[in-house]
Structures are given as structure tokens and as C-alpha cells.
C-alpha atoms as a PDB file:
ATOM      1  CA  UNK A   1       0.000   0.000   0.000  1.00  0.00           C
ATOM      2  CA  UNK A   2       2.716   2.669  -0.997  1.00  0.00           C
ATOM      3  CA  UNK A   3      -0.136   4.866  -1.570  1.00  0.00           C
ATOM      4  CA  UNK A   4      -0.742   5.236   1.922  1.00  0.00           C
ATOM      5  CA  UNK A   5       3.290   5.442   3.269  1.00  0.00           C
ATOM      6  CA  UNK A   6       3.943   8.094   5.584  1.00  0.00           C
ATOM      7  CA  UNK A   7       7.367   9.264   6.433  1.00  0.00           C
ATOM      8  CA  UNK A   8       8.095   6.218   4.040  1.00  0.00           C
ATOM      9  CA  UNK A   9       6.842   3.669   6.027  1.00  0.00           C
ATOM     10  CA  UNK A  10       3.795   1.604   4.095  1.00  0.00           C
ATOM     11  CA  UNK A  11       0.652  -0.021   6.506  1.00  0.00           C
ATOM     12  CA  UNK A  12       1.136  -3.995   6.294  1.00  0.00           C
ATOM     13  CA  UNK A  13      -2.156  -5.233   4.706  1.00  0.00           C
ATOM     14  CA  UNK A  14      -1.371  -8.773   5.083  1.00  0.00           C
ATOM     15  CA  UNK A  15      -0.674  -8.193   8.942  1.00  0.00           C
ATOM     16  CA  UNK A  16      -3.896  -6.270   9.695  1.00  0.00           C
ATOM     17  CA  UNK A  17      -6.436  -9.175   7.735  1.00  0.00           C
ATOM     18  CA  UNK A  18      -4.159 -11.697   9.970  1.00  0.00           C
ATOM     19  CA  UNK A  19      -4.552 -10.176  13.125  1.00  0.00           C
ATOM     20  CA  UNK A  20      -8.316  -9.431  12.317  1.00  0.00           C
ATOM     21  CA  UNK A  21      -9.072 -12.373  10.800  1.00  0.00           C
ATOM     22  CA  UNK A  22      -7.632 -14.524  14.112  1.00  0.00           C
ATOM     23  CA  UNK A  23      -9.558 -11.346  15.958  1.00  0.00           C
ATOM     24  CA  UNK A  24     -12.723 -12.847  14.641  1.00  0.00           C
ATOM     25  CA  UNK A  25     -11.964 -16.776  14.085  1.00  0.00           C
ATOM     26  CA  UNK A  26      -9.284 -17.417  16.692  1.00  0.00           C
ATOM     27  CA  UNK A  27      -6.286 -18.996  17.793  1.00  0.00           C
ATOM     28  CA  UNK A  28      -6.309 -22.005  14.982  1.00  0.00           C
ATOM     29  CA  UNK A  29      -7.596 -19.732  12.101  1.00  0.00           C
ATOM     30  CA  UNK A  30      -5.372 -17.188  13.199  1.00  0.00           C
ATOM     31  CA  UNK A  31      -2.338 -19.362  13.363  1.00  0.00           C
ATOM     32  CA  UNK A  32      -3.545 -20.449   9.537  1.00  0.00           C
ATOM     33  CA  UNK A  33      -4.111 -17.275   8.212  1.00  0.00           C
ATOM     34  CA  UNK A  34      -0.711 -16.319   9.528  1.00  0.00           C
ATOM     35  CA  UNK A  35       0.994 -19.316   7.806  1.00  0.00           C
ATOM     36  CA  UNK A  36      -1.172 -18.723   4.614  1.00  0.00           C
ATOM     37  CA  UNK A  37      -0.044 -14.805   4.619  1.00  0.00           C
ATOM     38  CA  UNK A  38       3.594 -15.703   5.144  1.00  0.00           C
ATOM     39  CA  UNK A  39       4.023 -17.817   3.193  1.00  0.00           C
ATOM     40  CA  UNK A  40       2.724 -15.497   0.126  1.00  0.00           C
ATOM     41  CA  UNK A  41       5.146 -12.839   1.384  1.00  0.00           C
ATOM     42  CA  UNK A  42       8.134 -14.961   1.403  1.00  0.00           C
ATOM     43  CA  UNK A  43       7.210 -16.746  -2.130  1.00  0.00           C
ATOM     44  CA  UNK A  44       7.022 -12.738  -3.200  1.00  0.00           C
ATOM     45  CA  UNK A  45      10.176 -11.597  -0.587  1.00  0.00           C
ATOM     46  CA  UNK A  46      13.757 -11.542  -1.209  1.00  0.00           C
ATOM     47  CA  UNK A  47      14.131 -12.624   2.652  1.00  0.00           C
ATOM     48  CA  UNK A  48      15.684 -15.894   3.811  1.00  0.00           C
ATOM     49  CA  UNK A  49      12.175 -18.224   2.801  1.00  0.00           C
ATOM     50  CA  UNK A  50       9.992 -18.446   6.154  1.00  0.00           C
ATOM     51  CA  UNK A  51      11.019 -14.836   7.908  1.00  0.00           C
ATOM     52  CA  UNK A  52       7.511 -13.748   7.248  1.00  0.00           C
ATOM     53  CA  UNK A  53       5.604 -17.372   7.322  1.00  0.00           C
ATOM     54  CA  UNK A  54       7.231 -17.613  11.149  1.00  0.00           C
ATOM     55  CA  UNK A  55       6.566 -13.916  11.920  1.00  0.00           C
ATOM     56  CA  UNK A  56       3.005 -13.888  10.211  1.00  0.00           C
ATOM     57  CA  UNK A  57       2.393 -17.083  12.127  1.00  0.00           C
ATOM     58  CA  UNK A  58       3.234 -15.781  15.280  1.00  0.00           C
ATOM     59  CA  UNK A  59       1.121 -12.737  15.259  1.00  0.00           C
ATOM     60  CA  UNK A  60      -2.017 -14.357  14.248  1.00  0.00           C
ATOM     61  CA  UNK A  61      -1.276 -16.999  17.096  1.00  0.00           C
ATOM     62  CA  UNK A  62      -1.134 -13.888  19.000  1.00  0.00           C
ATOM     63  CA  UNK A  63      -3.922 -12.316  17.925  1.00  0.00           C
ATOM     64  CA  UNK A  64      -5.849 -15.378  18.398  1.00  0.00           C
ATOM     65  CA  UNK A  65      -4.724 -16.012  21.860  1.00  0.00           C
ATOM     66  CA  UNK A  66      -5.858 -12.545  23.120  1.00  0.00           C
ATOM     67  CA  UNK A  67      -9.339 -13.423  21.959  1.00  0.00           C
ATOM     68  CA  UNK A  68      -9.737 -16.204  24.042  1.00  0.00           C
ATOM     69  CA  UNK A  69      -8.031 -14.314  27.330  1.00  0.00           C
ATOM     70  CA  UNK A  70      -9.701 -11.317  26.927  1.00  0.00           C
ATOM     71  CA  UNK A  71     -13.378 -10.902  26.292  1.00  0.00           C
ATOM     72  CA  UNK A  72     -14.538  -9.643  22.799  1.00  0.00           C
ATOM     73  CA  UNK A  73     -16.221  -6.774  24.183  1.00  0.00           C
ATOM     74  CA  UNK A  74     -13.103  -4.767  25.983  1.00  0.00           C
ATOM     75  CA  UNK A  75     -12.483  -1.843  24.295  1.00  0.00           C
ATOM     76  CA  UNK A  76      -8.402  -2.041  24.270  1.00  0.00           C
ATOM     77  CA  UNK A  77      -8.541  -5.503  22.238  1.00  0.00           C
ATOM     78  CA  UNK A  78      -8.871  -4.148  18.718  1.00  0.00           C
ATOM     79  CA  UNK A  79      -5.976  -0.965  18.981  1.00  0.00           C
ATOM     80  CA  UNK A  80      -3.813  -3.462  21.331  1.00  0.00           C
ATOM     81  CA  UNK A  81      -3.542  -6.537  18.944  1.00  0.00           C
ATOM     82  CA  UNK A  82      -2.950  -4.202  15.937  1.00  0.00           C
ATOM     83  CA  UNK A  83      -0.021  -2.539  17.622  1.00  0.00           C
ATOM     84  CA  UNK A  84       1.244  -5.405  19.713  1.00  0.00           C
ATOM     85  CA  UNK A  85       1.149  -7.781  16.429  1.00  0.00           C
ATOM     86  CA  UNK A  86       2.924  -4.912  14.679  1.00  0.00           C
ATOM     87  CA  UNK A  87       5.731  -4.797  17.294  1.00  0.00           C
ATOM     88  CA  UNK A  88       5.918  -8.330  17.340  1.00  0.00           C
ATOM     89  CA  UNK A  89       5.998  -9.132  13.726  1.00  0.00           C
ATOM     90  CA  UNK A  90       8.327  -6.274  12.747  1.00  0.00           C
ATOM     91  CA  UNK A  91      10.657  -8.018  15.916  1.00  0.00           C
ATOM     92  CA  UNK A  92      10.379 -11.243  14.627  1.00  0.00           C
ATOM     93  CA  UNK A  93      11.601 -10.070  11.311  1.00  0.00           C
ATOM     94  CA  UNK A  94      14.413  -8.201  12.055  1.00  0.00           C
ATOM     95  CA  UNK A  95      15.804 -10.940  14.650  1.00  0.00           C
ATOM     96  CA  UNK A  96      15.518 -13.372  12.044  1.00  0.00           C
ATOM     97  CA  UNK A  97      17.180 -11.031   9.211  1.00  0.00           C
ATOM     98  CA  UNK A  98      19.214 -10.553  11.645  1.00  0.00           C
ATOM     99  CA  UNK A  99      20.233 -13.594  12.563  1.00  0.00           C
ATOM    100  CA  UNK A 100      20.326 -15.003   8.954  1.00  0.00           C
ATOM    101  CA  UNK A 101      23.422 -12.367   8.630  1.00  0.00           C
ATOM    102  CA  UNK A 102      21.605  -8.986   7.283  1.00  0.00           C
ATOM    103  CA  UNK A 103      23.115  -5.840   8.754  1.00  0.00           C
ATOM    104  CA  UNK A 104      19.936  -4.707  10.461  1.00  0.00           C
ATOM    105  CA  UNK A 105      20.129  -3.612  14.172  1.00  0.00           C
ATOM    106  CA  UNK A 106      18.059  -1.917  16.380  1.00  0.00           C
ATOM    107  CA  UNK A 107      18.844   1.946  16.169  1.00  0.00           C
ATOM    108  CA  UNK A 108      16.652   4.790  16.815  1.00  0.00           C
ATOM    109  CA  UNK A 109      15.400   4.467  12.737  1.00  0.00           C
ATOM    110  CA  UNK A 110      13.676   0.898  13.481  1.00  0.00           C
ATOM    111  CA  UNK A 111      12.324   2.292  16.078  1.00  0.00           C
ATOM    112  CA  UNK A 112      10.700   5.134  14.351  1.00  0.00           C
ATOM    113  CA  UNK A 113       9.713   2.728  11.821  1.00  0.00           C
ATOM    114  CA  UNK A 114       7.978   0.263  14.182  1.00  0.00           C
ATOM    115  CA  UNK A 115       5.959   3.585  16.024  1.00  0.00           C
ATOM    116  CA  UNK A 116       4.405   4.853  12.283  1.00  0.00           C
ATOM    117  CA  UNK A 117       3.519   1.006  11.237  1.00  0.00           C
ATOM    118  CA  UNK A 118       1.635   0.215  14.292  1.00  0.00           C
ATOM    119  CA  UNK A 119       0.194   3.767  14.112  1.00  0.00           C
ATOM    120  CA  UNK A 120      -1.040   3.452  10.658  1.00  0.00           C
ATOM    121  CA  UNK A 121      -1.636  -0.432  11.096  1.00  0.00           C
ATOM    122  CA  UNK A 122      -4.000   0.627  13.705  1.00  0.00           C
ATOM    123  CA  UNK A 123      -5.839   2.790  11.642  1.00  0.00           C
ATOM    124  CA  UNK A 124      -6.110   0.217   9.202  1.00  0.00           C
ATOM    125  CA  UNK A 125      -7.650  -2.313  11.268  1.00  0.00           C
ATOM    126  CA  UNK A 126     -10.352  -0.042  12.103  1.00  0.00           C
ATOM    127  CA  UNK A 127     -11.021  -0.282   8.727  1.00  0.00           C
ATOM    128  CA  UNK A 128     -10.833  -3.153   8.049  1.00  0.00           C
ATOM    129  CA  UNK A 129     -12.083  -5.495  11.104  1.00  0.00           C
ATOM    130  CA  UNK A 130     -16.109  -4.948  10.432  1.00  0.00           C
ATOM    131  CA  UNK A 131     -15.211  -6.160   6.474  1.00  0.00           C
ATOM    132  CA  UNK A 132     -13.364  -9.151   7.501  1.00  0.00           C
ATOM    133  CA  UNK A 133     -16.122  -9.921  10.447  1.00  0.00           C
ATOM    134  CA  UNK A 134     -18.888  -9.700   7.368  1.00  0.00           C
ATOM    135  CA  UNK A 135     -16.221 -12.525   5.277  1.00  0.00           C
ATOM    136  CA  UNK A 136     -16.295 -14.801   8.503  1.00  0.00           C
ATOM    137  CA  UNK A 137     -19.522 -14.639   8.878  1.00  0.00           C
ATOM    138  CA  UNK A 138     -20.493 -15.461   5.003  1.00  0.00           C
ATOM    139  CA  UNK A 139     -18.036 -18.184   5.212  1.00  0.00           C
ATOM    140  CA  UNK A 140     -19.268 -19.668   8.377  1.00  0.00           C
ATOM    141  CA  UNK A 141     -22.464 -19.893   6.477  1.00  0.00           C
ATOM    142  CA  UNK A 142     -21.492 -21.152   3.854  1.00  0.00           C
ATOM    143  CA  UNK A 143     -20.216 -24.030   5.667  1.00  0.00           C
ATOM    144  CA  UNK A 144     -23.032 -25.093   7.678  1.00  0.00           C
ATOM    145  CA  UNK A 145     -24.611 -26.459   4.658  1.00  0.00           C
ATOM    146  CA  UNK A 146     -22.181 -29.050   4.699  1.00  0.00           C
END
């Protein structure tokens, strides 16, 4: 979405349908989605393959895991999974970039970097959680006709 970069820094779509598709399905369809999403990103990457299927992975997990320890209705779940599955994906990357041998470390810029994803991450799952709640719910239809 280089449309919508600020200060150069894109929103991650794939991260914010992961985290709000596990938001709405759960731990085992957000652990899926996560796997499904990474594994697109490093087929399309120029990363050491599974950086992003691991990282991707992990936040959905995440994601998922919050739903069932915190109740839907709490008002912190939506802004605190988008920024803490931000952090944690954008941390999962870099230590594994990093320890695959790329020069990336944690200086004030990755910092910055991390603040203005999760910021405009955020924004995007506001977005985008009500249109990926309306796909789950279509699905989950769909599949009771089974």
C-alpha cells in the first residue's frame, strides 16, 4: 500500500487481515491465516524463505490467543492486537534477518519505523475489522450447509 506510506513507512495489509481475521476466528484460524499470509510474502520476498511465514504465524497466534483471554467486548482488544502484532511481527523479522546475517540492528530508525507502522496499522484495522467480520460470517455460512 505505498499509496498510503507516511514518512516512508507503508501499513502492512497482510498483517492487519491476519490479526483481524484470528480477531474474529481465533487462535487455529489465526495461526492459519498467519501461515497462509507468510508464506505469500516470502514466495514474493527476497528474505531468507519463512522470515515472514514464522513472523506472520506468530502474530495471528497472538492475535488469536488474546481473543480467548480477553473478552470480545473490551475496548483495548482491537488498537492493542494491531499494535502489539505490529511490534511483534516487525521483531520477529528483524531478529531473524538478523540472525540469517543482514546488517539490520536496532537503532533509533527501526524504532521510528515500528511507532508509524503500528500507528497506521492501527488505523487500518479499524477499517478493516467490520469487512473481515462480514467474510467470517459469510463463510461460516457457507459451511453449515455441509
Amino acid at each position: 500500500m505505498p499509496h498510503l506510506a507516511v514518512a516512508e513507512v507503508c501499513p502492512d495489509l497482510a498483517l492487519v487481515a491476519v490479526v483481524c481475521w484470528a480477531l474474529h476466528r481465533g487462535t487455529a484460524d489465526g495461526a492459519v491465516g498467519g501461515l497462509l499470509a507468510g508464506l505469500v510474502l516470502d514466495l514474493l520476498s527476497g528474505a531468507p524463505f519463512g522470515v515472514h511465514t514464522f513472523a506472520m504465524t506468530l502474530a495471528g497466534t497472538a492475535a488469536g490467543l488474546a481473543v480467548a483471554l480477553v473478552p470480545r467486548e473490551h475496548a483495548m482488544l482491537l488498537p492493542g492486537m494491531a499494535v502489539l502484532c505490529t511490534i511483534l511481527q516487525q521483531a520477529a523479522c528483524v531478529s531473524l534477518l538478523r540472525a540469517a546475517g543482514w546488517p539490520l540492528g536496532w537503532s533509533q530508525a527501526v524504532v521510528v519505523i515500528v511507532i508509524v507502522a503500528s500507528v497506521l496499522n492501527l488505523l487500518l484495522t479499524i477499517i478493516l475489522y467490520p469487512w473481515v467480520g462480514r467474510l467470517g460470517r459469510a463463510l461460516s455460512q457457507g459451511e453449515s450447509g455441509w
